[in-house]
C-alpha atoms as a PDB file:
ATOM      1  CA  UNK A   1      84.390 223.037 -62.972  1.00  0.00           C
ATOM      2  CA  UNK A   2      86.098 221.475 -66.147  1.00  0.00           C
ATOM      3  CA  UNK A   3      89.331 219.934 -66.101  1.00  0.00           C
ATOM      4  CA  UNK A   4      90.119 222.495 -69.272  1.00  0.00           C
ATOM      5  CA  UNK A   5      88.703 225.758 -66.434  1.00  0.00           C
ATOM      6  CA  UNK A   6      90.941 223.891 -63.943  1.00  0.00           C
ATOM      7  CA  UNK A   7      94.004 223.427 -65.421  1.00  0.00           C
ATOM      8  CA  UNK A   8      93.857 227.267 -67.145  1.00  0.00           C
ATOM      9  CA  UNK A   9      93.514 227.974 -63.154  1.00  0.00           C
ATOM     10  CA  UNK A  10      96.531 226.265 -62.296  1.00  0.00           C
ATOM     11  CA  UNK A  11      97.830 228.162 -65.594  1.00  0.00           C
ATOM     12  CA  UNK A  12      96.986 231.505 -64.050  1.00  0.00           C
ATOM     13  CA  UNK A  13      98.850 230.621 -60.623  1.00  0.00           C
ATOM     14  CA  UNK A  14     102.096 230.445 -62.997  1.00  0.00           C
ATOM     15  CA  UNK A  15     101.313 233.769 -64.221  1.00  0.00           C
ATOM     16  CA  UNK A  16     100.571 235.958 -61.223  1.00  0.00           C
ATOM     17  CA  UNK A  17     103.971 234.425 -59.513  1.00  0.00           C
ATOM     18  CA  UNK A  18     105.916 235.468 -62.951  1.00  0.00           C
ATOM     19  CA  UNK A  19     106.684 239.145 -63.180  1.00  0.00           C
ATOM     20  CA  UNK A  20     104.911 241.121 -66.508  1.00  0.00           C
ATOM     21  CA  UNK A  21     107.701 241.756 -68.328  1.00  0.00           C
ATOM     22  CA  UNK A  22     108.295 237.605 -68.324  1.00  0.00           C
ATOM     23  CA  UNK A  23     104.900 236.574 -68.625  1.00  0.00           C
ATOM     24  CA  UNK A  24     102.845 239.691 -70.009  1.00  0.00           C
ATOM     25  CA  UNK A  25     100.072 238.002 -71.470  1.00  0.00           C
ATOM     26  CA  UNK A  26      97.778 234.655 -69.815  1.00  0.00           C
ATOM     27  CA  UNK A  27      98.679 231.540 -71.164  1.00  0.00           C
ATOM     28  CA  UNK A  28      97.586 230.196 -74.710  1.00  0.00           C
ATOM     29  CA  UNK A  29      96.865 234.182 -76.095  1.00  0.00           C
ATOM     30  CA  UNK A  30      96.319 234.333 -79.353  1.00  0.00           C
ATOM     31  CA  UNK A  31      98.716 236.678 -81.913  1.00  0.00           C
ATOM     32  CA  UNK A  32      95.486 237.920 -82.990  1.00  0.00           C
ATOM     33  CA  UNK A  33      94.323 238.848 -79.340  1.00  0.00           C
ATOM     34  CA  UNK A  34      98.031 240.315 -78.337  1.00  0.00           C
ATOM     35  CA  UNK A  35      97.368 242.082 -81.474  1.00  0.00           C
ATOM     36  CA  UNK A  36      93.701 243.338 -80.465  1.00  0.00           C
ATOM     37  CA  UNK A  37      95.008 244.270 -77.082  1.00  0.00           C
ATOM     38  CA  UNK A  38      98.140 246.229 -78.631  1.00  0.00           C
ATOM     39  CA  UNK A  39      96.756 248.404 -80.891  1.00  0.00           C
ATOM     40  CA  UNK A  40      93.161 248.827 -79.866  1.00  0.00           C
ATOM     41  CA  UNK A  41      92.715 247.837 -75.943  1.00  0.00           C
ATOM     42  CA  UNK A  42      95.633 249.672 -74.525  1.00  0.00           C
ATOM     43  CA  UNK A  43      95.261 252.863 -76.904  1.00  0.00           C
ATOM     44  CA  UNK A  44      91.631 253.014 -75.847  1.00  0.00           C
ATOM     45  CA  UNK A  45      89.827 255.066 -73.749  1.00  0.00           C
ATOM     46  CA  UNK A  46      89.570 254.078 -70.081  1.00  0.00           C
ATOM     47  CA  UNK A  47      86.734 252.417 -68.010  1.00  0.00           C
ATOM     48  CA  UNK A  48      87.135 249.444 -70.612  1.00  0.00           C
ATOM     49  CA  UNK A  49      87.868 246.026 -70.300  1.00  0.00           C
ATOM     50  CA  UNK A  50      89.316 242.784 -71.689  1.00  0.00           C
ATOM     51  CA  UNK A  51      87.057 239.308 -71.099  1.00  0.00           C
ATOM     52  CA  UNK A  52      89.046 235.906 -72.412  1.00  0.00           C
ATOM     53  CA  UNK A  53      87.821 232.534 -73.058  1.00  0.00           C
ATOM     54  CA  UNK A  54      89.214 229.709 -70.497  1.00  0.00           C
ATOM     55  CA  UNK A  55      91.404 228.191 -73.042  1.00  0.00           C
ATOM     56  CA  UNK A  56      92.630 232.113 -73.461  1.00  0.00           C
ATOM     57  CA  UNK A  57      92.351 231.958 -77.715  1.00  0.00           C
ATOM     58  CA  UNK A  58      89.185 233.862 -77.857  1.00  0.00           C
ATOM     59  CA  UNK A  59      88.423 237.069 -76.628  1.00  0.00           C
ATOM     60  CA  UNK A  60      86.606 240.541 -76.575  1.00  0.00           C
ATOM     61  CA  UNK A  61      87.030 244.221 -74.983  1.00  0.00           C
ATOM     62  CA  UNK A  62      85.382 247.176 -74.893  1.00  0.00           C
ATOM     63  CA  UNK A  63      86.023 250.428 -74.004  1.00  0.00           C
ATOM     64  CA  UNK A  64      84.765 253.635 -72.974  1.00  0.00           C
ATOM     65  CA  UNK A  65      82.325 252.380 -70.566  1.00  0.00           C
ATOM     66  CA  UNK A  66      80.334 254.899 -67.717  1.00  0.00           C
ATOM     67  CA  UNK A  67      82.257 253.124 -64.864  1.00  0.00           C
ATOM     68  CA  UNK A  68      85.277 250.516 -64.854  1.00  0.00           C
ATOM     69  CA  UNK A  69      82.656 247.904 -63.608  1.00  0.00           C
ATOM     70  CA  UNK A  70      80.283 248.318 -65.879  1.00  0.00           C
ATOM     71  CA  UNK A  71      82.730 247.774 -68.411  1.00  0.00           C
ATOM     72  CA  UNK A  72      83.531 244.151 -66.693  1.00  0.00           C
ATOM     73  CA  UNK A  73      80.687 243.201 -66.846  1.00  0.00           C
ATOM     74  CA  UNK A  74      79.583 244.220 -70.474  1.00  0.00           C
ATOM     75  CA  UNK A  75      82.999 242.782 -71.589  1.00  0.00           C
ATOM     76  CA  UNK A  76      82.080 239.238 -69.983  1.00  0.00           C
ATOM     77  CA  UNK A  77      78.668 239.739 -71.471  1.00  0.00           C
ATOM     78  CA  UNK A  78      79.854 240.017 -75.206  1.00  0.00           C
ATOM     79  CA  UNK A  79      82.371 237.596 -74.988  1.00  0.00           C
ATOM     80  CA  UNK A  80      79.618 234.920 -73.736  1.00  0.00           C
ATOM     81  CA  UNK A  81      77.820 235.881 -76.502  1.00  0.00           C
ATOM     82  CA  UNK A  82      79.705 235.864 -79.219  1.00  0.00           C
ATOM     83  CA  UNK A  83      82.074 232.706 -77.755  1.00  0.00           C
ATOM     84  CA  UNK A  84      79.018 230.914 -76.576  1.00  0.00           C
ATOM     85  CA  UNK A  85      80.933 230.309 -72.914  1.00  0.00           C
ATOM     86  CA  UNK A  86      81.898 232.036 -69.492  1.00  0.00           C
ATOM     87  CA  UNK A  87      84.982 234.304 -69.933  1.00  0.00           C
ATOM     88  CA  UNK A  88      87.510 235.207 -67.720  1.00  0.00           C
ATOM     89  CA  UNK A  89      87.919 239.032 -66.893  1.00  0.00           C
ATOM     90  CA  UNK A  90      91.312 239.642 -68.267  1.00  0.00           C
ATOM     91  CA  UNK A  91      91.363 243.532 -67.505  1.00  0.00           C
ATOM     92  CA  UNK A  92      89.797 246.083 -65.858  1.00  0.00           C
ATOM     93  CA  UNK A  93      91.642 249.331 -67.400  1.00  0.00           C
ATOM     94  CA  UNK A  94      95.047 249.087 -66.812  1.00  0.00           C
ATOM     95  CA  UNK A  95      94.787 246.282 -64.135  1.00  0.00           C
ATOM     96  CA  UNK A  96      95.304 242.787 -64.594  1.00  0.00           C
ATOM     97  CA  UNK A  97      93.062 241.206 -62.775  1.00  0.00           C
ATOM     98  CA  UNK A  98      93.453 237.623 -64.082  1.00  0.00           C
ATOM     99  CA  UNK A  99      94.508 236.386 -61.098  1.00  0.00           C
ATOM    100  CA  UNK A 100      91.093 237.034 -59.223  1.00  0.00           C
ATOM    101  CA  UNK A 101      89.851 234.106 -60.337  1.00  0.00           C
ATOM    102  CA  UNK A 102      92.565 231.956 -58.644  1.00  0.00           C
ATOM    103  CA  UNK A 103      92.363 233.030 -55.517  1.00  0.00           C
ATOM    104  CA  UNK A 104      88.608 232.668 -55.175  1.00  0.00           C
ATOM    105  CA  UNK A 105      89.303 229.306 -55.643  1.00  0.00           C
ATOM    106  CA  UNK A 106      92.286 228.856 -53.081  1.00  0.00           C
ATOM    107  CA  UNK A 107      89.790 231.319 -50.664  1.00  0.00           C
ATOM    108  CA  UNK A 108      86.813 228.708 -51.422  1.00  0.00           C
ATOM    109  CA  UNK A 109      88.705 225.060 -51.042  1.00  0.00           C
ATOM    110  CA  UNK A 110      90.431 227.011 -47.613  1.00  0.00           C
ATOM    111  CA  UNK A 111      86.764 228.182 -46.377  1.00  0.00           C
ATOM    112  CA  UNK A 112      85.414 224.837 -47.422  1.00  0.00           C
ATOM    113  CA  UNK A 113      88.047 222.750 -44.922  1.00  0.00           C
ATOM    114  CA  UNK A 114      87.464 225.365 -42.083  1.00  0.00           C
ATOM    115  CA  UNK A 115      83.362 224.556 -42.197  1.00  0.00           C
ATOM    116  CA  UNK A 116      82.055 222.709 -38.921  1.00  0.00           C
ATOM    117  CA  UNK A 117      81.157 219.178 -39.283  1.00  0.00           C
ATOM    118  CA  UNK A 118      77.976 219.567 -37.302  1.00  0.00           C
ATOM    119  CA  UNK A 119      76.942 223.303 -37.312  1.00  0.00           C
ATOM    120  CA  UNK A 120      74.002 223.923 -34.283  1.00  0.00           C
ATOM    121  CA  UNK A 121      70.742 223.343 -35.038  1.00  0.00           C
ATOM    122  CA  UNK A 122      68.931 226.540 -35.148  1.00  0.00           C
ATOM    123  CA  UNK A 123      67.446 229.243 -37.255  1.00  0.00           C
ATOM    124  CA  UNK A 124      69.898 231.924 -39.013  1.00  0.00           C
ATOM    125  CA  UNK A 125      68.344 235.427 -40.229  1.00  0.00           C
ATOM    126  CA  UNK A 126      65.082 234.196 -40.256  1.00  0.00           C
ATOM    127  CA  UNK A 127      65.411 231.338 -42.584  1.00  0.00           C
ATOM    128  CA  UNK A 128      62.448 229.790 -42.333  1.00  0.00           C
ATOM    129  CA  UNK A 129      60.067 232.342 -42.229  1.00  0.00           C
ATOM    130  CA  UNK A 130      56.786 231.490 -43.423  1.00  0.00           C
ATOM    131  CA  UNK A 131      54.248 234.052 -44.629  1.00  0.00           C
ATOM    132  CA  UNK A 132      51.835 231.587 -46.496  1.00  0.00           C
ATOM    133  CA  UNK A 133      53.304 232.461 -49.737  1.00  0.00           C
ATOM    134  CA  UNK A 134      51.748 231.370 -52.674  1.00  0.00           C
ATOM    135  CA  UNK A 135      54.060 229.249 -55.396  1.00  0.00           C
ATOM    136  CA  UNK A 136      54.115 230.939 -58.399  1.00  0.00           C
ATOM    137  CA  UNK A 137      54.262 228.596 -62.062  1.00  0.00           C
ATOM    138  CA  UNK A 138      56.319 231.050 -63.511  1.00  0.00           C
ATOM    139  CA  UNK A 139      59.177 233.519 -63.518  1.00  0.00           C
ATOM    140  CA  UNK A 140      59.029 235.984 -60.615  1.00  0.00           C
ATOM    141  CA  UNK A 141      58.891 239.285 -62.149  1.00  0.00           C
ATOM    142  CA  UNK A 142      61.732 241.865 -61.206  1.00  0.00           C
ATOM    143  CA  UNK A 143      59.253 244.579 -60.636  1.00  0.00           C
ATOM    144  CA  UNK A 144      58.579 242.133 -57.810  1.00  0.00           C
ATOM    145  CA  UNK A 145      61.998 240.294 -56.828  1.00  0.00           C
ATOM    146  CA  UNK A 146      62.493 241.836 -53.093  1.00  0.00           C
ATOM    147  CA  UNK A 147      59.281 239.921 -50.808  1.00  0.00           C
ATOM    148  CA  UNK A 148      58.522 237.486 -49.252  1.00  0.00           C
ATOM    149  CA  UNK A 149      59.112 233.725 -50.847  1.00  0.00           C
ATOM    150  CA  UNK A 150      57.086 230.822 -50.559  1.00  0.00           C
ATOM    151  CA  UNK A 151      58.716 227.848 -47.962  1.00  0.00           C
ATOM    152  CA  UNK A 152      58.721 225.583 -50.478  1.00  0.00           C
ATOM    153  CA  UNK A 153      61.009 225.455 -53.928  1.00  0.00           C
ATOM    154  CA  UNK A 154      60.188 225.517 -57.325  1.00  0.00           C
ATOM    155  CA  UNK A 155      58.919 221.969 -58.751  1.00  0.00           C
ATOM    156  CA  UNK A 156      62.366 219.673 -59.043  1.00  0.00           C
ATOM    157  CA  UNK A 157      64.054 221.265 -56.425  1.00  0.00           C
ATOM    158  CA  UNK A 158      64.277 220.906 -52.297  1.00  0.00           C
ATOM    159  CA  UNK A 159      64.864 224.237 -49.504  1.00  0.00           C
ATOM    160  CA  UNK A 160      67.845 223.476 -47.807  1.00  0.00           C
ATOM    161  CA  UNK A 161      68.801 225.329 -44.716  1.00  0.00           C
ATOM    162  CA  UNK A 162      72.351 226.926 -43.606  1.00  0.00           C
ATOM    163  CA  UNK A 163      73.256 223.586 -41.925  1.00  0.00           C
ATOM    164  CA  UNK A 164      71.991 221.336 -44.218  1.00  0.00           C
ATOM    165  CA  UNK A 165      73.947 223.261 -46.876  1.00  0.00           C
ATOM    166  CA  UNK A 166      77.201 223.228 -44.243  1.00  0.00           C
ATOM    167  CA  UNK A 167      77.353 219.198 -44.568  1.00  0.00           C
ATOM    168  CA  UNK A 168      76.337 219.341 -48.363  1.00  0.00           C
ATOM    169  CA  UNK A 169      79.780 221.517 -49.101  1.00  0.00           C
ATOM    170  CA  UNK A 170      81.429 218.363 -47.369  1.00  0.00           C
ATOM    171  CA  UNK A 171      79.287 215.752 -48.496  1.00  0.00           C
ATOM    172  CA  UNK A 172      79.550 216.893 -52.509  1.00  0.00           C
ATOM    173  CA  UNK A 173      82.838 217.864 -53.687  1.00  0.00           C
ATOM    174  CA  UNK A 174      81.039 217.873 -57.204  1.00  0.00           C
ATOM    175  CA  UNK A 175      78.160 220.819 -55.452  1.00  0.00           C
ATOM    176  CA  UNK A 176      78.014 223.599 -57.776  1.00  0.00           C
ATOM    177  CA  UNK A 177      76.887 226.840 -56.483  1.00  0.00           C
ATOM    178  CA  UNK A 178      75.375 229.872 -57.799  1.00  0.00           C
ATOM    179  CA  UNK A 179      74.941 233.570 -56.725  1.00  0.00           C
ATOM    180  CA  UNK A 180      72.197 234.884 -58.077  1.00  0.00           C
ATOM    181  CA  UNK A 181      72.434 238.211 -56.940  1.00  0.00           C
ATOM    182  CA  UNK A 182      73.000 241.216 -59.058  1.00  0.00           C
ATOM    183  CA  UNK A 183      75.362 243.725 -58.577  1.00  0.00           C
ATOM    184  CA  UNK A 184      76.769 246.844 -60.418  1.00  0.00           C
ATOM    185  CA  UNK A 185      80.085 245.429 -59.846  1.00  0.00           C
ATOM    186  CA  UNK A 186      83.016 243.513 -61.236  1.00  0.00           C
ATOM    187  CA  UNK A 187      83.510 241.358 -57.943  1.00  0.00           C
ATOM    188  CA  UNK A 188      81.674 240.537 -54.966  1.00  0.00           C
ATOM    189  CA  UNK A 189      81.397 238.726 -51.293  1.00  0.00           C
ATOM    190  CA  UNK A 190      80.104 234.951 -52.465  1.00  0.00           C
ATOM    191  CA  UNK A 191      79.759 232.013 -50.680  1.00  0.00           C
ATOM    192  CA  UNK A 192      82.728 229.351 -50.918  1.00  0.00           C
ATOM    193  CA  UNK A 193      82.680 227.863 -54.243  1.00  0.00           C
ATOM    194  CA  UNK A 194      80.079 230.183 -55.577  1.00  0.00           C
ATOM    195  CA  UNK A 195      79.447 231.242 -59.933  1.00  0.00           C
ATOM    196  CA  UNK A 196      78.236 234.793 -59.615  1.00  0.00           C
ATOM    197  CA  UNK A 197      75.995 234.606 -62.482  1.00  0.00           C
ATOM    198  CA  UNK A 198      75.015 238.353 -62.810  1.00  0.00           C
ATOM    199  CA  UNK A 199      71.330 238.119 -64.185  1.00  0.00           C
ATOM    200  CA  UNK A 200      70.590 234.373 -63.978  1.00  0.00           C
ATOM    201  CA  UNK A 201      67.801 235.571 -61.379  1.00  0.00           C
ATOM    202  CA  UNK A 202      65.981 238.675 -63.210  1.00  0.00           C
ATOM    203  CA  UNK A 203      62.602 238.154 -65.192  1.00  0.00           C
ATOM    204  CA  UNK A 204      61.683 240.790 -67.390  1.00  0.00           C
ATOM    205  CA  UNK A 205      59.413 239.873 -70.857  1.00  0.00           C
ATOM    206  CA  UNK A 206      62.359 241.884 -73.235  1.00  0.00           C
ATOM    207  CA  UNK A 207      64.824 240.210 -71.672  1.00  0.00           C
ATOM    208  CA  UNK A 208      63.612 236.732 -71.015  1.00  0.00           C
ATOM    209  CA  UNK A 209      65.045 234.575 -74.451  1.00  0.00           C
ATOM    210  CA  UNK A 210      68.637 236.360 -73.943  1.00  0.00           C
ATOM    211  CA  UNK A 211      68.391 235.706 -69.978  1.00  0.00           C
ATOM    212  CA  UNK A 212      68.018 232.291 -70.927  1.00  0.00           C
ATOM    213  CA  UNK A 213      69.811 231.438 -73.837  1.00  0.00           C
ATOM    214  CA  UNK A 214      72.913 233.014 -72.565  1.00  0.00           C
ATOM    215  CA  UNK A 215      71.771 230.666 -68.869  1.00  0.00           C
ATOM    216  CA  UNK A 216      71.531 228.170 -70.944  1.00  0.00           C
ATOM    217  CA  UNK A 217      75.501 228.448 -72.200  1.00  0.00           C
ATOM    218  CA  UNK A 218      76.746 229.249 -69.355  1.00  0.00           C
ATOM    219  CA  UNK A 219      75.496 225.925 -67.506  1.00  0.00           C
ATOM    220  CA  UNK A 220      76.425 223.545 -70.132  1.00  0.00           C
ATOM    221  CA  UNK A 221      80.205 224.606 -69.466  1.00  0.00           C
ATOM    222  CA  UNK A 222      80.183 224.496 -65.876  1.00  0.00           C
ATOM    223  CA  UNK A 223      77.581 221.573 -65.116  1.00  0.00           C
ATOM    224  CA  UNK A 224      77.340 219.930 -68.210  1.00  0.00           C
ATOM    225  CA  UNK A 225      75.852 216.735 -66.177  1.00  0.00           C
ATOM    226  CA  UNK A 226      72.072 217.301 -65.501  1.00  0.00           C
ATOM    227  CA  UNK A 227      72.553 215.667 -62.546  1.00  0.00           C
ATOM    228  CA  UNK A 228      74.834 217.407 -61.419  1.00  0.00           C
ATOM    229  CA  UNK A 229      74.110 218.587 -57.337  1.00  0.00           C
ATOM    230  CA  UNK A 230      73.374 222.618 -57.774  1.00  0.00           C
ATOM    231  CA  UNK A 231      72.842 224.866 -54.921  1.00  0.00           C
ATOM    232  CA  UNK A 232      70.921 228.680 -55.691  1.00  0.00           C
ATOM    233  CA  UNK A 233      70.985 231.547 -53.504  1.00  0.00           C
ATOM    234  CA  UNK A 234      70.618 235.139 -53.179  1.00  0.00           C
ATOM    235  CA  UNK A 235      70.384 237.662 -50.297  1.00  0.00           C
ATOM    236  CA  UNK A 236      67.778 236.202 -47.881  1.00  0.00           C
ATOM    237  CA  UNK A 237      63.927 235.036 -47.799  1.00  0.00           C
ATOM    238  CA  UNK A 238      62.495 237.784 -49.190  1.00  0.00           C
ATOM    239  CA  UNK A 239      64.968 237.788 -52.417  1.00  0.00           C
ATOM    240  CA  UNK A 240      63.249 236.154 -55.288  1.00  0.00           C
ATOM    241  CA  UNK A 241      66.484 236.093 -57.456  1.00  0.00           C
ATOM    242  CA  UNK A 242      67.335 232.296 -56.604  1.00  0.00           C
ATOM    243  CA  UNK A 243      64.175 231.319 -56.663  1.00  0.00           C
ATOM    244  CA  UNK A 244      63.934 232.084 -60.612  1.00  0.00           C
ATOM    245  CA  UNK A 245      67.475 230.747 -61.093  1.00  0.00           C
ATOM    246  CA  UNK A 246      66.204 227.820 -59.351  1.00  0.00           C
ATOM    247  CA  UNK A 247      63.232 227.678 -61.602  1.00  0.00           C
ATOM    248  CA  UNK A 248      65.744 227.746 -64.955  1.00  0.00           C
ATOM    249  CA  UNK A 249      67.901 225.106 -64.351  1.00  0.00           C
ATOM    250  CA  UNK A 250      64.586 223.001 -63.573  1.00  0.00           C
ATOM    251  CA  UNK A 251      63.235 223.983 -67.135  1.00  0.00           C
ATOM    252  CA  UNK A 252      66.910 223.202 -68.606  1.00  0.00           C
ATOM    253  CA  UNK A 253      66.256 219.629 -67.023  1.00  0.00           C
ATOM    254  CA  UNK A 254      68.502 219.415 -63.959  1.00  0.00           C
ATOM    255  CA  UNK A 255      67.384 217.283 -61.343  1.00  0.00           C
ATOM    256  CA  UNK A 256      69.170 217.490 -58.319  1.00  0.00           C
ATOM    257  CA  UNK A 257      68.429 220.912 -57.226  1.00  0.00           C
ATOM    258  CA  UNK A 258      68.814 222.547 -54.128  1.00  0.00           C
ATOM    259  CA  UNK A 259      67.531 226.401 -53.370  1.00  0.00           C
ATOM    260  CA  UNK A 260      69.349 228.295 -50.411  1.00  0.00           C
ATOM    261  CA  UNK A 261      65.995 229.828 -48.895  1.00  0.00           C
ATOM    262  CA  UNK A 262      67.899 231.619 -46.388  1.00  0.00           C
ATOM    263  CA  UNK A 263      70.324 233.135 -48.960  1.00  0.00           C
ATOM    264  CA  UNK A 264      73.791 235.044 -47.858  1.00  0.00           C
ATOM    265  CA  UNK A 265      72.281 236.738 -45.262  1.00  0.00           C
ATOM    266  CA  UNK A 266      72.010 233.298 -43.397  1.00  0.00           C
ATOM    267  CA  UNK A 267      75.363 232.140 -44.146  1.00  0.00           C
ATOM    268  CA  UNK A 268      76.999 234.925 -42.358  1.00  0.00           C
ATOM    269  CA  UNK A 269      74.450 235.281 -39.573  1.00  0.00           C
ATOM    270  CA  UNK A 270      76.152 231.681 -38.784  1.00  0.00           C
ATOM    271  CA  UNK A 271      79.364 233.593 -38.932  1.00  0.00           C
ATOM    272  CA  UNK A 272      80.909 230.937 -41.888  1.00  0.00           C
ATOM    273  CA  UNK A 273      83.207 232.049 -44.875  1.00  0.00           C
ATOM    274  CA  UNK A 274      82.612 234.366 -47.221  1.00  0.00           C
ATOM    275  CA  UNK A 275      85.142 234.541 -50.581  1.00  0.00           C
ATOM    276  CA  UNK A 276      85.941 237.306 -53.160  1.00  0.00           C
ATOM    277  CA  UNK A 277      84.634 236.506 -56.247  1.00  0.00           C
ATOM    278  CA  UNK A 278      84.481 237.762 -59.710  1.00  0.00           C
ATOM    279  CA  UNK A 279      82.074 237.562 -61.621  1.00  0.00           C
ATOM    280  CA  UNK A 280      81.506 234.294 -63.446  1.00  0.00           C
ATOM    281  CA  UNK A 281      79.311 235.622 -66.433  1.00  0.00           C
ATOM    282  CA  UNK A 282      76.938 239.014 -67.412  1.00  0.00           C
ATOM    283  CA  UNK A 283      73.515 237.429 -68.884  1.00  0.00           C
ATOM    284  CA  UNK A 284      71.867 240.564 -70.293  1.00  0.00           C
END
């Protein structure tokens, strides 16, 4: 994460111990937002929300959404777009929820320093099931995203397996990991550490070049070093989700690339940690 992301975290701490009425609005917000939130978020109609940059100047709600979560995640999805990097879910309705983002990170450095140095050497949920799957040269389809995966990655990247991964939390403090799952949702069980990137998996032709593009942003902010060490997962082997993520940040030209074959499903089959996380960024 950035030193900007982590210090606006360390911000945020300040703000959830302060009561409302002495710190109502996140730190560095705008006159223009507290005006935008004044007089058109909080009159609004509800199952909207309120999506802020990381520095807090920039920002962008909607409002009268079908459900409060959908309005999350449309809210973080405009406010990527139009700010060109992953916001911070200000508000959900009348909630702040601000603070979310926090304590997935004082739940993931806890979970992290709780892993076992030498986890046993078996198979979890199946793992490494092999069902001579052929590896595709490009995007899996989402007609076709729950089945079985090849045992091998895409080009540029290695399968790693649930203990493998264990030491590889310990061994790279700089490990970035993604969630690749999607969820109708605003929040979600994650592994420690763990951007929920809410689309950075799903392959459909329409949707491709904004999948991308907006995959594209998002990664720049938080691994802006192509060599950065990048771990992909979704649900389990027969989740294809990860695999496509996997296959982006290859094509965006990162080269140390690892994909979590075995997915969530794994990870708690091996009874580790699991953290509450928001979501990181909508894609489409």
């Amino acid at each position: 994460m950035l030193k900007k992301e982590l210090t606006f975290l360390i911000s945020l701490l300040l703000v959830v111990s302060s009561s409302l009425a002495e710190q109502p609005f996140p730190p560095n917000f705008s006159d223009r937002a507290k005006a935008a939130f004044n007089e058109k978020y909080e009159p609004a109609s509800r199952e909207k929300a309120f999506a802020i940059t990381s520095d807090g100047t920039r920002f962008f709600y909607v409002y009268d959404l079908k459900t409060s979560e959908r309005a999350a995640r449309t809210a973080s999805l405009r406010c990527l777009s139009t700010h060109s990097e992953p916001c911070f879910v200000w508000k959900i309705n009348g909630d702040d929820v601000l603070g979310d983002y926090a304590k997935a990170k004082e739940q993931s450095d806890k979970a992290i320093a709780t892993l076992p140095t030498d986890l046993p050497k078996k198979v979890y949920a199946d793992e490494d099931s092999d069902m001579g799957g052929v590896v595709p040269q490009t995007l899996r389809d989402g007609s076709e995203i729950h089945a079985a995966t090849p045992s091998t990655g895409p080009s540029g990247s290695r399968v790693i397996s649930t203990r493998e991964l264990v030491k590889l939390f310990t061994a790279e403090p700089t490990l970035v990991v993604i969630d690749s799952l999607d969820m109708q949702a605003a929040k979600k069980q994650t592994l420690p550490k763990a951007n929920w990137l809410n689309g950075a998996g799903w392959a459909e032709t329409k949707f491709n070049k904004i999948i991308d593009k907006n995959f594209a942003m998002v990664m720049a902010r938080i691994a802006p070093n192509k060599g950065t060490p990048i771990v992909s997962y979704c649900s389990n082997w027969e989740c294809w989700l990860s695999w496509n993520t996997t296959m982006r940040l290859s094509a965006l030209g990162y080269t140390n690339l690892y994909w979590y074959r075995g997915g969530i499903d794994a990870w708690m089959a091996a009874k580790l940690p699991v953290v509450e996380t928001p979501i990181t960024a909508q894609l489409w």
